[in-house]
C-alpha atoms as a PDB file:
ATOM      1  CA  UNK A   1      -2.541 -16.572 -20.249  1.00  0.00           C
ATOM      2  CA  UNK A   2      -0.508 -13.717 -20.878  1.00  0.00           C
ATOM      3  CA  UNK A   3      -2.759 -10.326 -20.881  1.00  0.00           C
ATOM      4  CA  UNK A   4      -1.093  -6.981 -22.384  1.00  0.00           C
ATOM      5  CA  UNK A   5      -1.760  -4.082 -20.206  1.00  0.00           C
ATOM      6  CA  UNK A   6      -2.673  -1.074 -22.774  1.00  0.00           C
ATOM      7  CA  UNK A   7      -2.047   2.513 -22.689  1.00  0.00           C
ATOM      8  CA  UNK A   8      -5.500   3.233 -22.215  1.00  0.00           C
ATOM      9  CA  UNK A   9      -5.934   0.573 -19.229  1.00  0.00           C
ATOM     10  CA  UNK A  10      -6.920   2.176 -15.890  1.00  0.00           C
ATOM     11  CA  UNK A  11      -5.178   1.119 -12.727  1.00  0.00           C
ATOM     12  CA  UNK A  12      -7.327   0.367 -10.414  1.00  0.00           C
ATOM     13  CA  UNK A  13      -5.033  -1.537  -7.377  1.00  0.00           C
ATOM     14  CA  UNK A  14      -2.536  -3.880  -6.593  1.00  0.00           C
ATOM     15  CA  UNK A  15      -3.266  -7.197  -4.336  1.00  0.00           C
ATOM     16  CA  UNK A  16      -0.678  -9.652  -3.710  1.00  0.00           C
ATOM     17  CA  UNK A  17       1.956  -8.204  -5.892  1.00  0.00           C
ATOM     18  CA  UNK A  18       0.365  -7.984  -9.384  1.00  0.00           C
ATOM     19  CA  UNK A  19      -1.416  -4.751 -10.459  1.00  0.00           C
ATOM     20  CA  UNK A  20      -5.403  -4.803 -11.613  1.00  0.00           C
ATOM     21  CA  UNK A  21      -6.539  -2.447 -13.874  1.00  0.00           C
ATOM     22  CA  UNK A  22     -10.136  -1.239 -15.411  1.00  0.00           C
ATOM     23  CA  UNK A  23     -10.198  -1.987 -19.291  1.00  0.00           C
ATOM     24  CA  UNK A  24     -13.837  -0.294 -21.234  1.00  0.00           C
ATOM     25  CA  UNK A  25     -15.278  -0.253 -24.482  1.00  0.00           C
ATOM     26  CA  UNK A  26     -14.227   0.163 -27.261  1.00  0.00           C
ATOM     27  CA  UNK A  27     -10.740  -1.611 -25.936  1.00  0.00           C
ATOM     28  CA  UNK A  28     -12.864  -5.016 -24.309  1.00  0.00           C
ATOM     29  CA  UNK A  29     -16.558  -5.709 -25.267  1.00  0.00           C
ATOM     30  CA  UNK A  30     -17.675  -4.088 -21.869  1.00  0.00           C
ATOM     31  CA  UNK A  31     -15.788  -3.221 -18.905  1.00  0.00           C
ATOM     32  CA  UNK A  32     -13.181  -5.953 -17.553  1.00  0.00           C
ATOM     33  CA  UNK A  33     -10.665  -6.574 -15.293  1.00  0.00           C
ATOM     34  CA  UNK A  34      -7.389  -6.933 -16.304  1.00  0.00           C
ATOM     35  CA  UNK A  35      -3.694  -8.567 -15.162  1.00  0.00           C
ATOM     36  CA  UNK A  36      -0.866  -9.572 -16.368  1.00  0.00           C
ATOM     37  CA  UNK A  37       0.312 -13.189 -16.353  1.00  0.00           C
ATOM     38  CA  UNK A  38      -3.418 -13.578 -14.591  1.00  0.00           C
ATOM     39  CA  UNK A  39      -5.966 -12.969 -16.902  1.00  0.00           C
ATOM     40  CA  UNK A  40      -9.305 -10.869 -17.603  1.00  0.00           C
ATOM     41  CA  UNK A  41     -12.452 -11.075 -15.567  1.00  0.00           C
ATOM     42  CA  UNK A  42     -15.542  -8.642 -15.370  1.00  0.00           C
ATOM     43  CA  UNK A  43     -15.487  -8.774 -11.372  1.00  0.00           C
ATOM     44  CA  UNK A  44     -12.881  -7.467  -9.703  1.00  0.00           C
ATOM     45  CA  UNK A  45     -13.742 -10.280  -6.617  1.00  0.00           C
ATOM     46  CA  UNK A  46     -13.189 -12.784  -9.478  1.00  0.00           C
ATOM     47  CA  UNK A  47      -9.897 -11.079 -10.845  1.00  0.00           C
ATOM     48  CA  UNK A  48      -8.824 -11.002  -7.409  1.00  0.00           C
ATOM     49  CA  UNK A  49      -9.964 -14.989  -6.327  1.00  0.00           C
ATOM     50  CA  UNK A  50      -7.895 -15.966  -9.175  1.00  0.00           C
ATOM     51  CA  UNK A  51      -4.778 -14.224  -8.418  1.00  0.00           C
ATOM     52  CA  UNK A  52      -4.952 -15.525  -5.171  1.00  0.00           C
ATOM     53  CA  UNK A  53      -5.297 -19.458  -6.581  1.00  0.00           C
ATOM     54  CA  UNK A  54      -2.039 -18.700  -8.890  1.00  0.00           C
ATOM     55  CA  UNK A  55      -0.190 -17.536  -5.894  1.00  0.00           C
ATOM     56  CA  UNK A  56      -1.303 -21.182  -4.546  1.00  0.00           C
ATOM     57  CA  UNK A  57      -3.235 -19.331  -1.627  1.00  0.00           C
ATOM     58  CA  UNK A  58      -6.637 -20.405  -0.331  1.00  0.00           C
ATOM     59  CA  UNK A  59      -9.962 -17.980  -1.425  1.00  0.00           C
ATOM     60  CA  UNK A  60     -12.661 -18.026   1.411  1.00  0.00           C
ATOM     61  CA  UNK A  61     -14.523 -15.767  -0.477  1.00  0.00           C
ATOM     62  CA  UNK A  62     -13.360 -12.503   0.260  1.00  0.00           C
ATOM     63  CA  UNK A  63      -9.670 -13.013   1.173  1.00  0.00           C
ATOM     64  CA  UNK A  64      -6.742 -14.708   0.468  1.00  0.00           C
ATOM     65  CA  UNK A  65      -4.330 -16.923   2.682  1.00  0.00           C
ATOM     66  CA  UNK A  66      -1.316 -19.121   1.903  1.00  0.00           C
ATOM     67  CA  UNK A  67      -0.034 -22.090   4.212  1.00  0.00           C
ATOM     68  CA  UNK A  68      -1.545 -24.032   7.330  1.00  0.00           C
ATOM     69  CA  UNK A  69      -1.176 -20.885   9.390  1.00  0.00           C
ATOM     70  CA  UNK A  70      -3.570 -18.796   6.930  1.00  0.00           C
ATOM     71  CA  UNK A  71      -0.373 -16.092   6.474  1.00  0.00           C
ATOM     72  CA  UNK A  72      -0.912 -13.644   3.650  1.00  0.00           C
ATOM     73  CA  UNK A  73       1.191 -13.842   0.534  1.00  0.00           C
ATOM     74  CA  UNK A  74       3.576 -11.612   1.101  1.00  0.00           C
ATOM     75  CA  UNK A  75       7.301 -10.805   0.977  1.00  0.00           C
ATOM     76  CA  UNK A  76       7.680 -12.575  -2.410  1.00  0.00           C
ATOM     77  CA  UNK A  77       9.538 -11.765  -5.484  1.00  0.00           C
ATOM     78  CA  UNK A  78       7.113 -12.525  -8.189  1.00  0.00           C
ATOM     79  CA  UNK A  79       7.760 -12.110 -12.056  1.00  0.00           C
ATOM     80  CA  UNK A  80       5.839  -9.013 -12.458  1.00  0.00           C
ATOM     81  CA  UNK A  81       5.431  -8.330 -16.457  1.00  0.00           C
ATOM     82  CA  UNK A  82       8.053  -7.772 -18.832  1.00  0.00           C
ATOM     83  CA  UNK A  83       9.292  -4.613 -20.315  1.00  0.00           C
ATOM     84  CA  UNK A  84      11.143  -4.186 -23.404  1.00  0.00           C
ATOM     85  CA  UNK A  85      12.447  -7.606 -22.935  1.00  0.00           C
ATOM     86  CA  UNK A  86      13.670  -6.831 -19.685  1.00  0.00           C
ATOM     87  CA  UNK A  87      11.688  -8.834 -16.800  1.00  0.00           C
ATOM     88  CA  UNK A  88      10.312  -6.514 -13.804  1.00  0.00           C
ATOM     89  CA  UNK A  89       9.656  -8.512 -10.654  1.00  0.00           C
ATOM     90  CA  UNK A  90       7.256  -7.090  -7.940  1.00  0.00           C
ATOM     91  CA  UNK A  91       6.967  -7.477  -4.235  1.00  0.00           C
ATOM     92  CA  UNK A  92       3.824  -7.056  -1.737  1.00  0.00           C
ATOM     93  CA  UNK A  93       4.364  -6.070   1.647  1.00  0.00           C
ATOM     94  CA  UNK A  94       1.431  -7.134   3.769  1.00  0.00           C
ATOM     95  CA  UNK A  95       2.561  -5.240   6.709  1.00  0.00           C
ATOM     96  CA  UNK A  96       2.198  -1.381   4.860  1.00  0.00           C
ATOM     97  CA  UNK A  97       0.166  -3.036   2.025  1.00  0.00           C
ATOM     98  CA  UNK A  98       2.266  -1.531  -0.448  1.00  0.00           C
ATOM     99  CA  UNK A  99       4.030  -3.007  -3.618  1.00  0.00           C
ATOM    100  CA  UNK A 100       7.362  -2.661  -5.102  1.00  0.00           C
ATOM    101  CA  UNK A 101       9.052  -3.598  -7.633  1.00  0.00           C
ATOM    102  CA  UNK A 102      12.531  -4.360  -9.187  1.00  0.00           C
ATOM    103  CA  UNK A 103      14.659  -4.988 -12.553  1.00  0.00           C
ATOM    104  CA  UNK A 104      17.844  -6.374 -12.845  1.00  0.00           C
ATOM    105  CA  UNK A 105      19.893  -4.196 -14.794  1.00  0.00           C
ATOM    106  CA  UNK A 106      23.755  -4.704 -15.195  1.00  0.00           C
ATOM    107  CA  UNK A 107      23.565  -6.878 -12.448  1.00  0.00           C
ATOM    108  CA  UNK A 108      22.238  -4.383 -10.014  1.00  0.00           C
ATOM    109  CA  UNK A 109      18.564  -4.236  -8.842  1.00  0.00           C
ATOM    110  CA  UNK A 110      16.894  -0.918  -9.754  1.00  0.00           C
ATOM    111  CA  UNK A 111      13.836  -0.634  -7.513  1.00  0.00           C
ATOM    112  CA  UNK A 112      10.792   1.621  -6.253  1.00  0.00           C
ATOM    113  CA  UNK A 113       7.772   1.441  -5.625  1.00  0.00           C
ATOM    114  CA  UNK A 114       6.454   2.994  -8.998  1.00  0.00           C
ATOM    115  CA  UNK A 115       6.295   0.356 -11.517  1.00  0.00           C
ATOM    116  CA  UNK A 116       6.692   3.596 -13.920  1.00  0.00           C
ATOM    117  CA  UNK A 117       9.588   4.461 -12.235  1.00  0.00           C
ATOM    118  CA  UNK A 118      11.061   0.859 -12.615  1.00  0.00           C
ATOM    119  CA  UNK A 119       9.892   1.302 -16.458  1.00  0.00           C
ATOM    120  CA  UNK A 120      11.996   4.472 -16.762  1.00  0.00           C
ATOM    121  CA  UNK A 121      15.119   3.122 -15.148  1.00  0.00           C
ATOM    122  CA  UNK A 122      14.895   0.429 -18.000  1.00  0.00           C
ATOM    123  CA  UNK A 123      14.166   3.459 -20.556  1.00  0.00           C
ATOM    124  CA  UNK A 124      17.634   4.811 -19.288  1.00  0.00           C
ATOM    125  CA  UNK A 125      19.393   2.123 -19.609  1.00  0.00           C
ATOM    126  CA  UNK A 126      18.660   0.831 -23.082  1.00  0.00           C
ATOM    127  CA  UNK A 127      19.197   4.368 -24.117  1.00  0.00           C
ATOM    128  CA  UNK A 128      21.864   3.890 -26.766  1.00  0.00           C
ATOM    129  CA  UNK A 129      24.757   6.643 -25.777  1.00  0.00           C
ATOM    130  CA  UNK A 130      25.490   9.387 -28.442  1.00  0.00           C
ATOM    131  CA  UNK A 131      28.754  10.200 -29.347  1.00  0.00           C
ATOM    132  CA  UNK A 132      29.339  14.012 -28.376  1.00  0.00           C
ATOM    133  CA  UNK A 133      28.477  16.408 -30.337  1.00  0.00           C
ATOM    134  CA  UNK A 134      31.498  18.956 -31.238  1.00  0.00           C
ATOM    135  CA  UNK A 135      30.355  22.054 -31.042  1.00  0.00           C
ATOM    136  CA  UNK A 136      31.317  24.263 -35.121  1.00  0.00           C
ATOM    137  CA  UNK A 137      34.969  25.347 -34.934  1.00  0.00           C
ATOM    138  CA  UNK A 138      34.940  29.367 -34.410  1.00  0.00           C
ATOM    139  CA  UNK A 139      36.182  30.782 -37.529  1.00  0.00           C
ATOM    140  CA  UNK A 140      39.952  32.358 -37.329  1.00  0.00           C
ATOM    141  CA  UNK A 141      39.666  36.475 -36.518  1.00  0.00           C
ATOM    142  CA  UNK A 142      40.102  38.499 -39.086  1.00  0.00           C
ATOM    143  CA  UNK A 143      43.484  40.418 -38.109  1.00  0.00           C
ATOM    144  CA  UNK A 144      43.548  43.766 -37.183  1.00  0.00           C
ATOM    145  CA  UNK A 145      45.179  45.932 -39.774  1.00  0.00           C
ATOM    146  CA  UNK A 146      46.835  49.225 -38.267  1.00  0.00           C
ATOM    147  CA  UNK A 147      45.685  51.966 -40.806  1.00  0.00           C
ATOM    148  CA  UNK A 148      49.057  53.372 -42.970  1.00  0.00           C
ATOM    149  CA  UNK A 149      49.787  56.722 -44.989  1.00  0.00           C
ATOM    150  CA  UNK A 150      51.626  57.443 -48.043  1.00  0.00           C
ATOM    151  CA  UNK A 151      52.894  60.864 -48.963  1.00  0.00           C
ATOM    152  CA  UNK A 152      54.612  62.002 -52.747  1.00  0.00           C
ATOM    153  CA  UNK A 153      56.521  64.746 -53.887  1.00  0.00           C
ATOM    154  CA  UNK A 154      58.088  65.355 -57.673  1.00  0.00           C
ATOM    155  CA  UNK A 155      60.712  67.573 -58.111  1.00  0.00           C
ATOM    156  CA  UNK A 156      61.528  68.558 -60.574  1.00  0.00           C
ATOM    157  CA  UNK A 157      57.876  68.882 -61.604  1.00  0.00           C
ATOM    158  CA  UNK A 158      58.542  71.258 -64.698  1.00  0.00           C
ATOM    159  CA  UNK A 159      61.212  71.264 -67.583  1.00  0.00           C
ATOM    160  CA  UNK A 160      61.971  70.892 -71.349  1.00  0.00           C
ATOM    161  CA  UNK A 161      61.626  67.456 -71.871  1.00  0.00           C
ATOM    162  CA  UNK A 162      63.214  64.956 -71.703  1.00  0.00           C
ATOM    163  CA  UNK A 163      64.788  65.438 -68.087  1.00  0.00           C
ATOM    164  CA  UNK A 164      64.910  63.588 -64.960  1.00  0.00           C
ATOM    165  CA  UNK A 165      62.836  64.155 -62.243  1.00  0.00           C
ATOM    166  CA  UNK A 166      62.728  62.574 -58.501  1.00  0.00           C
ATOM    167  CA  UNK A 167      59.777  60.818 -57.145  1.00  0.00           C
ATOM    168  CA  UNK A 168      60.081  60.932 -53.253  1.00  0.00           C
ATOM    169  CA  UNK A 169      57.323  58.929 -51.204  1.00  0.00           C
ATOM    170  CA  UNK A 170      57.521  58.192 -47.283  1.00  0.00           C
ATOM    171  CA  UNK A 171      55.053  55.495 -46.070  1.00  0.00           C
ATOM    172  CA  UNK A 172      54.267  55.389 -42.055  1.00  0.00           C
ATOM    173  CA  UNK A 173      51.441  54.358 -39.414  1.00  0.00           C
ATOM    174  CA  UNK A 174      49.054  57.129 -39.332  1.00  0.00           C
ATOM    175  CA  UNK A 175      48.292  56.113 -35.690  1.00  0.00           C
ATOM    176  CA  UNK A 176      51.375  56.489 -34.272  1.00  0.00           C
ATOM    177  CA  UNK A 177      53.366  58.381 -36.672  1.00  0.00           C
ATOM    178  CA  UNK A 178      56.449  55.760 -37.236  1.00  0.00           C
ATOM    179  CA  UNK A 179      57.843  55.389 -40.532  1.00  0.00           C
ATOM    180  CA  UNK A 180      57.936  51.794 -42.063  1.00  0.00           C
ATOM    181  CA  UNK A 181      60.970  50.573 -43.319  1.00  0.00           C
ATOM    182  CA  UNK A 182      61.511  47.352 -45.486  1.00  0.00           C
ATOM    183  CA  UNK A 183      57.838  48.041 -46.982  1.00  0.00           C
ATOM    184  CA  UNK A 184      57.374  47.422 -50.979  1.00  0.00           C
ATOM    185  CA  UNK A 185      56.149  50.241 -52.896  1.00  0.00           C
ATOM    186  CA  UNK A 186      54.752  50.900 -56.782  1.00  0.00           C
ATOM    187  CA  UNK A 187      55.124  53.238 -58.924  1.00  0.00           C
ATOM    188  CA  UNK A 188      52.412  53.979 -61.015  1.00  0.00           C
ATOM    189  CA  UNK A 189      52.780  56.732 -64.007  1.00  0.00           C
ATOM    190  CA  UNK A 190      50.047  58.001 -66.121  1.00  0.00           C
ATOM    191  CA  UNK A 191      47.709  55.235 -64.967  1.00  0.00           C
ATOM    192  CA  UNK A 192      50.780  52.520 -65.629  1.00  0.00           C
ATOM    193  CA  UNK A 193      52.811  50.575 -63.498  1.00  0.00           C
ATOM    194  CA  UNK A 194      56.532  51.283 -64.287  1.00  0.00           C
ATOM    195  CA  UNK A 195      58.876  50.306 -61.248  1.00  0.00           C
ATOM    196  CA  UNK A 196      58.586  49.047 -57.420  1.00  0.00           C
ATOM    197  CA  UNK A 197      61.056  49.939 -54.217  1.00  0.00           C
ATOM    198  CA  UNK A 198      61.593  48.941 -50.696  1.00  0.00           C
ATOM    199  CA  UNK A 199      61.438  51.760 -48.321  1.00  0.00           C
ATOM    200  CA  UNK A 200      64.637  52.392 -46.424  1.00  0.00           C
ATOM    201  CA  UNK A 201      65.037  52.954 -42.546  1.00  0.00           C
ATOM    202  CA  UNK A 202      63.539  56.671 -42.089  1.00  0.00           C
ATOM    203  CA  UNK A 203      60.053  54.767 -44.503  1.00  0.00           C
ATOM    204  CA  UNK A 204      61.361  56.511 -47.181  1.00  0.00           C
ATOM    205  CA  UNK A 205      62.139  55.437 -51.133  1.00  0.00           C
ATOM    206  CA  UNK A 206      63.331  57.694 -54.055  1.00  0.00           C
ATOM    207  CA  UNK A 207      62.265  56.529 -57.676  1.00  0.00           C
ATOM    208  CA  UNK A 208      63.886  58.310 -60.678  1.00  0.00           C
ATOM    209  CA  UNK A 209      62.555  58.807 -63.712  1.00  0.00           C
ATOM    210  CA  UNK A 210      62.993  60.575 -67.281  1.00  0.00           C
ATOM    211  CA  UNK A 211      59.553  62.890 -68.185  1.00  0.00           C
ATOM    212  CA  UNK A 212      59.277  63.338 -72.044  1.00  0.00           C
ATOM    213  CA  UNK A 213      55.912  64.133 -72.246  1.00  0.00           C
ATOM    214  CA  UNK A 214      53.157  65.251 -69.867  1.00  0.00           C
ATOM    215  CA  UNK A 215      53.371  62.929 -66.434  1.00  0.00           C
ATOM    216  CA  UNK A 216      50.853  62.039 -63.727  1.00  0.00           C
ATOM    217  CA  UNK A 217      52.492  60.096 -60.933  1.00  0.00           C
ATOM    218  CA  UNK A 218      51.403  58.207 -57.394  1.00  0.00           C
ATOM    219  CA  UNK A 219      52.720  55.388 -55.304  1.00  0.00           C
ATOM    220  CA  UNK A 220      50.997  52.724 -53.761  1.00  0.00           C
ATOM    221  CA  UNK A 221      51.609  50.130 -50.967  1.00  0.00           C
ATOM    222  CA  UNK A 222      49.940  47.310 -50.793  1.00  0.00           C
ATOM    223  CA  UNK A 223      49.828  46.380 -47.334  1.00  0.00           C
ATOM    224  CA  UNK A 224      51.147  43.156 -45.559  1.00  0.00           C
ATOM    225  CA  UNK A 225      50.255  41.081 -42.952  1.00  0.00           C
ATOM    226  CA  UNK A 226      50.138  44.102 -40.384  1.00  0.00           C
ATOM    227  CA  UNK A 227      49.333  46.647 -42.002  1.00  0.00           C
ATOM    228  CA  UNK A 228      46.761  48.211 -44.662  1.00  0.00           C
ATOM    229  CA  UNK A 229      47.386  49.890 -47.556  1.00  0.00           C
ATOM    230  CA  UNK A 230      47.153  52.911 -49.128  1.00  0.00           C
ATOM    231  CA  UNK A 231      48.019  55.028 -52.169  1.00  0.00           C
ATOM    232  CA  UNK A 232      49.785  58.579 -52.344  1.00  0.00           C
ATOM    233  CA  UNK A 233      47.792  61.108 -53.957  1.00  0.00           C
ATOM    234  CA  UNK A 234      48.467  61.444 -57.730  1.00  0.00           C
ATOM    235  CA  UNK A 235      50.856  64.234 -58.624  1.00  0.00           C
ATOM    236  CA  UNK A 236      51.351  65.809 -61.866  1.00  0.00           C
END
C-alpha cells in the first residue's frame, strides 16, 4: 500500500532509496515505522526487511542483497513518492551511501540530494506567474508660477463731475522686473467689473472712464499658464 508521509513524521534514514521515518501517538496507535509505497511496521529491522523484498533483494536477516553475486541495490531510479501530482524518483548510491533524488520538470531533470529541495523545485515551477505589477502613475507637477505685479494710477483723480479720467496700470514679473505684454487685464470700479484690456508692449494698458459720482478703482490680472496673478491696489 500507499502510506502518506505527514508533516509531523520524523525522518529517521534512508536504505535502498526510499526514506523511513518515526510516526508517534497521537498520529499511529504507538510508535511505527513508516514509507512510502512500502508500508508501516513497528520495527525498523522489519520496515527495512520489507523494503528490501520489494526491491526483489534477498534479507539474511540483517542485510539486503540483489542478484547471484549478492550486489547491493543500488544505482537505481526508483519511483520515490509523488508530489503535487508530480512523480519524484530517488536514487541510492551504495558506494557514499547517500540518496538522491530527481523530478522531471519541462523535460529537464531537477535533482539533489534533498528530497525538500526536489519538493521546492516543483513548488517553483507550478508557481503560477503574475502579471507585473505597474507601479501608480506619478501625478503631473504642479507648474511653477513666476510671481507678477500690478501697479495703478488715476489721473485725473478730482473734478466736477461728470469728467473723464485715465486709469493707467502696468503689469510685470516682480522677479525680474520685465513688463508683460499681450496680458488681459480687468477693470473693476466701486466693487464692479466694468471693462477688460490687453497690455501693450512696454506691459502697459490705459482704460478711460467718465466719474459722476464718487469712484474707487483697481485692476486685476488673472494669471495664465506662466504666470500668477495679482491685483493693483484700489485707488480712489
Amino acid at each position: 500500500m500507499v502510506v502518506t508521509i505527514l508533516p509531523t513524521d520524523i525522518f529517521i534514514t534512508t536504505y535502498l532509496g526510499h526514506d523511513i521515518y518515526r510516526r508517534e501517538p497521537p498520529y499511529a496507535p504507538k510508535t511505527v515505522h513508516v514509507s512510502e509505497y512500502i508500508g508501516m511496521y513497528f520495527r525498523l529491522s522489519a520496515m527495512k526487511k520489507r523494503t528490501c523484498l520489494y526491491k526483489g533483494g534477498t534479507w539474511d536477516g540483517t542485510s539486503c542483497s540483489i542478484g547471484p553475486e549478492d550486489v547491493p541495490v543500488s544505482d537505481i531510479w526508483v519511483n520515490h513518492s509523488t508530489y503535487q501530482g508530480i512523480t519524484i524518483e530517488s536514487m541510492y548510491d551504495a558506494g557514499v551511501g547517500r540518496t538522491s533524488y530527481r523530478a522531471l520538470l519541462d523535460n529537464k531533470w531537477w535533482s539533489s540530494t534533498s528530497l525538500a529541495t526536489v519538493r521546492g523545485y516543483i513548488d517553483t515551477y507550478l508557481k503560477p506567474v503574475e502579471p507585473p505589477v505597474e507601479p501608480p502613475a506619478e501625478p503631473p507637477a504642479e507648474p511653477t508660477l513666476k510671481p507678477t505685479d500690478l501697479t495703478i494710477s488715476v489721473s485725473p483723480r478730482t473734478g466736477s463731475p461728470p469728467y473723464n479720467t485715465t486709469i493707467t496700470t502696468e503689469l510685470t514679473s516682480e522677479s525680474d522686473g520685465i513688463r508683460l505684454a499681450g496680458k488681459r487685464i480687468n477693470l473693476i470700479k466701486n466693487g464692479f467689473f466694468i471693462k477688460e484690456g490687453v497690455t501693450n508692449s512696454s506691459g502697459v494698458i490705459e482704460f478711460q472712464d467718465t466719474v459722476t459720482d464718487d469712484a474707487a478703482y483697481y485692476t486685476h490680472f488673472m494669471g495664465d499658464s506662466v504666470y500668477e496673478g495679482c491685483p493693483a491696489p484700489e485707488v480712489m
